[in-house]
Protein backbone atom coordinates (compact mmCIF):
# COMPACT_ATOMS: atom_id res chain seq x y z
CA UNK A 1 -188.29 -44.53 216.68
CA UNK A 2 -189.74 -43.33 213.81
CA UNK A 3 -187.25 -40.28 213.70
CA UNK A 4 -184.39 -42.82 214.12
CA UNK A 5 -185.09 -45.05 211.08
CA UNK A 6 -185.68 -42.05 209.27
CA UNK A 7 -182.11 -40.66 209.64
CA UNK A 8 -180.69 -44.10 208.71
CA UNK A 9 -182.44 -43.66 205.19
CA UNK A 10 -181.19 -40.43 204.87
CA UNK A 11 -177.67 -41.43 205.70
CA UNK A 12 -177.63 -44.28 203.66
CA UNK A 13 -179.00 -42.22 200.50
CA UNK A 14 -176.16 -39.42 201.03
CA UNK A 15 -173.37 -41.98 201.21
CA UNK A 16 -174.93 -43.86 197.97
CA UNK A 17 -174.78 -40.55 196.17
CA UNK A 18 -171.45 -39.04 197.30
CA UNK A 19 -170.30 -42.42 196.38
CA UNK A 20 -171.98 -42.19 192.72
CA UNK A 21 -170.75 -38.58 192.46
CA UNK A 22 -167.20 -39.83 193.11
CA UNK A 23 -167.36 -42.59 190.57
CA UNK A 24 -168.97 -40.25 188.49
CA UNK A 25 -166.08 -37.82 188.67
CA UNK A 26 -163.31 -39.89 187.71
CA UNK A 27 -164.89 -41.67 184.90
CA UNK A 28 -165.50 -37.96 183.57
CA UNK A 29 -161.82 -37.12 184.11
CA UNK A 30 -160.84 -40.73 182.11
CA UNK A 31 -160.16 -39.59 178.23
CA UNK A 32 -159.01 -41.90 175.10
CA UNK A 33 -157.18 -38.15 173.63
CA UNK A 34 -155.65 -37.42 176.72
CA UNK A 35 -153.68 -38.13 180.32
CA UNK A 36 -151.32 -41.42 180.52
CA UNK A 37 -151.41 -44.26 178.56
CA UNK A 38 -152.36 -46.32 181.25
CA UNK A 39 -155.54 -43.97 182.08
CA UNK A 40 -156.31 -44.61 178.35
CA UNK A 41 -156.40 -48.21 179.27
CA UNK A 42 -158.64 -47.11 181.62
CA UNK A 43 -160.94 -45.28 179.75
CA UNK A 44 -161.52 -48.29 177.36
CA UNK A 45 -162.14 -50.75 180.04
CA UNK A 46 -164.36 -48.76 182.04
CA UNK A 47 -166.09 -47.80 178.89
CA UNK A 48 -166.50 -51.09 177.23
CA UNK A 49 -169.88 -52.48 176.82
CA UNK A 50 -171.58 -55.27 178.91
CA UNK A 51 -175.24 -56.91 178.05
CA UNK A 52 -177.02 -60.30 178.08
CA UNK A 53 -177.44 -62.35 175.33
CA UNK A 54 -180.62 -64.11 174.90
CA UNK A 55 -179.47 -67.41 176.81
CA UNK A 56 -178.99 -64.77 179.08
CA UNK A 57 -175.31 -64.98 179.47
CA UNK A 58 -173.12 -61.72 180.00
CA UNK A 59 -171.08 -60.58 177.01
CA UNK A 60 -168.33 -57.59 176.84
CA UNK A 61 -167.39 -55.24 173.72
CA UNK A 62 -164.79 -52.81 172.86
CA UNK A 63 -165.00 -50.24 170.27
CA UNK A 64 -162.83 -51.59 167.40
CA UNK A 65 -162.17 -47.64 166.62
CA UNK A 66 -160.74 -47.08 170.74
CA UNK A 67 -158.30 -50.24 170.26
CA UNK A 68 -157.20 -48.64 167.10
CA UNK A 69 -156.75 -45.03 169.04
CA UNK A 70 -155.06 -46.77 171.69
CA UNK A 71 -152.67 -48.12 169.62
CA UNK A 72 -152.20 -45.19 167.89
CA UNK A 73 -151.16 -43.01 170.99
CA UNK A 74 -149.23 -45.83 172.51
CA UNK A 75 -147.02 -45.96 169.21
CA UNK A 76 -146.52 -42.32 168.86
CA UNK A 77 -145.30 -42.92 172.84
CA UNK A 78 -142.62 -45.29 172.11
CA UNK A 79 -141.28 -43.51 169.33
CA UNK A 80 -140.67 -39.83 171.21
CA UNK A 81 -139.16 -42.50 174.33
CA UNK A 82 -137.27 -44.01 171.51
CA UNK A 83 -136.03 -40.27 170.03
CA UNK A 84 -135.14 -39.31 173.53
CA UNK A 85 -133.16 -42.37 173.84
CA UNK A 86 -130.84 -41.68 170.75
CA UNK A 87 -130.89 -38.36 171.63
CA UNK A 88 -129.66 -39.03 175.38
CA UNK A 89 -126.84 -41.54 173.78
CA UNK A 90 -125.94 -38.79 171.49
CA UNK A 91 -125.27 -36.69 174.00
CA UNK A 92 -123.67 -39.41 176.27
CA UNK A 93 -120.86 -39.96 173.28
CA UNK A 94 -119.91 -36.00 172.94
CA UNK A 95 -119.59 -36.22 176.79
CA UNK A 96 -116.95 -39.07 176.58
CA UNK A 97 -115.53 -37.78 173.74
CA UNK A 98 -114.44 -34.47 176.12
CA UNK A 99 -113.44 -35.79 178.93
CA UNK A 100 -110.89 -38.55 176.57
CA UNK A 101 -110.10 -35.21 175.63
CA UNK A 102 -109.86 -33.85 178.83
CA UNK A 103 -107.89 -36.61 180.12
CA UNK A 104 -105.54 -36.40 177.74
CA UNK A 105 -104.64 -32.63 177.88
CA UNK A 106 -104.32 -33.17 181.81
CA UNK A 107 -101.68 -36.25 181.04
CA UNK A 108 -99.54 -33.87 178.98
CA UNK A 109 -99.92 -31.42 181.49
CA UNK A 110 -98.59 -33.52 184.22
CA UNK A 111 -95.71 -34.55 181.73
CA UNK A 112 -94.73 -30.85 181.11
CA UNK A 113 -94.87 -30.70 185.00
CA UNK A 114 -92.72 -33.72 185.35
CA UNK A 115 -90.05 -32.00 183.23
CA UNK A 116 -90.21 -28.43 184.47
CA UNK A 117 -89.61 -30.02 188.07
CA UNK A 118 -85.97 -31.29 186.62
CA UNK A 119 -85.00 -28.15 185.24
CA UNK A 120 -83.39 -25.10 186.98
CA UNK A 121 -85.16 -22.17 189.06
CA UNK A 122 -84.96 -20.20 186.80
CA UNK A 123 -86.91 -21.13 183.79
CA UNK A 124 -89.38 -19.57 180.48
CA UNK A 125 -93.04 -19.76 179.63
CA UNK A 126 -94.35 -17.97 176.59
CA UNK A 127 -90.93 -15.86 176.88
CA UNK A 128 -91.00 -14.50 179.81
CA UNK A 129 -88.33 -15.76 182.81
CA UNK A 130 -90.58 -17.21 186.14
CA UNK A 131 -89.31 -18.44 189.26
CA UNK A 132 -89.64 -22.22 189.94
CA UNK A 133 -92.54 -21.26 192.20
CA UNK A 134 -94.14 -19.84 190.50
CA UNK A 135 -94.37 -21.82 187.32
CA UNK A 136 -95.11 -24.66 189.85
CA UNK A 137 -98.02 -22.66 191.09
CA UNK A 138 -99.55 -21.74 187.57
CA UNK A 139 -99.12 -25.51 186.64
CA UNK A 140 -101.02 -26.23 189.97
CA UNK A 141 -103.61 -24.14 189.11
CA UNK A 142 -104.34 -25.13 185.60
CA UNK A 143 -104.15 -28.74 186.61
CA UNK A 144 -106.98 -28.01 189.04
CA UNK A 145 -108.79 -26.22 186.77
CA UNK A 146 -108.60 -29.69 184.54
CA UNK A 147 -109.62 -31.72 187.11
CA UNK A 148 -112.32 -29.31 188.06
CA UNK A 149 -113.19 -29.56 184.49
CA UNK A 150 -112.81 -33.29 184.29
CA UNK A 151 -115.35 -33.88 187.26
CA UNK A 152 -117.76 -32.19 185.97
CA UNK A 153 -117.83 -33.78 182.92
CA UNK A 154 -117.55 -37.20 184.76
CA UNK A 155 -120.84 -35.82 186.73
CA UNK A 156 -122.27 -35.04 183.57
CA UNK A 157 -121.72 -38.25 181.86
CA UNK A 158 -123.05 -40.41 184.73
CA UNK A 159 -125.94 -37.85 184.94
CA UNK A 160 -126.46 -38.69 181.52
CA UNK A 161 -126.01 -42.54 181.63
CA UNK A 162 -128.41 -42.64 184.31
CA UNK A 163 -131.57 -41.00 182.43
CA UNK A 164 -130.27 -43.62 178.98
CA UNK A 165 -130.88 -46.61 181.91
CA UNK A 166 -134.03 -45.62 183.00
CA UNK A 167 -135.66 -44.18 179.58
CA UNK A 168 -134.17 -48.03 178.23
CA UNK A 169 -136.11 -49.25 181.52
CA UNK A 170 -139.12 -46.92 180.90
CA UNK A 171 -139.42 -47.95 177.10
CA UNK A 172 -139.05 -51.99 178.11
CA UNK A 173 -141.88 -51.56 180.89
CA UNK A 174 -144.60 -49.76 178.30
CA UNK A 175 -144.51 -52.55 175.56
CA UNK A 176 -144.39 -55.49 178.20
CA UNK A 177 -147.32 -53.23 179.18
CA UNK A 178 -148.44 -52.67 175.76
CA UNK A 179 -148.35 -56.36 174.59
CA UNK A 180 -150.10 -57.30 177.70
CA UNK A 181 -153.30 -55.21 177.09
CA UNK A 182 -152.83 -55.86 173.51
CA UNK A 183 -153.30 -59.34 174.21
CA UNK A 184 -156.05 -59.15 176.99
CA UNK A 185 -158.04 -57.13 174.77
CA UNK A 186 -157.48 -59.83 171.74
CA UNK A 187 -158.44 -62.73 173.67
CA UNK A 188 -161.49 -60.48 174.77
CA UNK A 189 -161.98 -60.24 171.11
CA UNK A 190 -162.24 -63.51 170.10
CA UNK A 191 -164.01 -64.61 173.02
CA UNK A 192 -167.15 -62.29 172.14
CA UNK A 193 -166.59 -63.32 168.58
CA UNK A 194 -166.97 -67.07 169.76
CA UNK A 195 -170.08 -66.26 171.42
CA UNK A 196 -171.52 -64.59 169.12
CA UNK A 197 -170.96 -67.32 166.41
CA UNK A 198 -172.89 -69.68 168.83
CA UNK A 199 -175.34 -67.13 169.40
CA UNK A 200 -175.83 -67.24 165.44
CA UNK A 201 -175.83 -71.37 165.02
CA UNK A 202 -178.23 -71.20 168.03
CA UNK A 203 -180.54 -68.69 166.13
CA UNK A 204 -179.79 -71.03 163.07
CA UNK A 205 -180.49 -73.96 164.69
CA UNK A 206 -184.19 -73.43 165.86
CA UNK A 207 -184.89 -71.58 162.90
């Protein structure tokens, strides 16, 4: 019996310190300088302060200096999402400007096709006599070269729209996310600030 009750207490002392370790772990992995922006968030909640007042009453602080840090990092975010985004549309204009390009050379192309097709067999490119075939097969082949060309430009620019969407998307979900914990931590703020003003007319008051 004795053994028993013994091996509960040692069981229950192992899981209470593999489960302190683990906590342990990832609060040492949290860091205001470094990782996400959301495990900064982190960081500064798990790290805030909590103690009693003398009424007894639980009060919570954050380091003014860690809000300013935080804002600091989160700012310097937004900006390289924001370079990345004019970069991204910078790119996304020289890629339309080619394939209007492209487009176009493949309409005059065609054209030149159109009007080889009505002359005779026997006709000249760059000086030199061809056979209707085969002009008709170089044509062919340039044309698919073109469209070759033109698709993968087309790729390209959806490619490209596709990261502007989602870096627009990206940017729009960090300050919803920054003006959120911006204004938890305010309210936080001025609710230990209120508290501590009563805290100070109390002391006032039975002084």
């Amino acid at each position: 019996m004795k053994f028993i009750k013994s091996s509960t207490v040692l069981l229950l002392m192992l899981l209470f310190s593999a489960t302190s370790f683990s906590q342990t772990d990832a609060d040492d992995n949290l860091s205001l300088n470094s990782g996400t922006i959301d495990s900064q968030f982190e960081f500064v909640i798990r790290k805030s302060g909590n103690f009693k007042g003398t009424n007894g009453q639980a009060y919570e602080a954050v380091k003014q200096a860690w809000l300013y840090t935080l804002k600091a990092h989160t700012l310097d975010s937004l900006k390289t999402i924001r370079k990345n985004l004019v970069d991204t549309e910078a790119i996304v204009k020289n890629q339309a400007k080619e394939i209007s390009e492209l487009k176009s050379k493949l309409t005059n192309t065609k054209d030149n096709l159109d009007k080889t097709n009505l002359e005779k067999d026997s006709m000249a490119l760059f000086g030199l006599q061809m056979s209707k075939t085969g002009y008709n097969t170089l044509m062919w082949i340039i044309i698919a070269a073109l469209l070759a060309l033109l698709l993968f430009f087309i790729f390209k620019f959806k490619n490209s729209n596709a990261i502007t969407k989602q870096a627009k998307k990206n940017l729009a979900e960090i300050e919803e996310e920054f003006d959120e914990h911006r204004r938890v931590a305010l309210e936080r703020e001025q609710k230990v600030r209120r508290q501590l003003q009563d805290e100070i007319n109390k002391q006032k008051g039975v002084q």
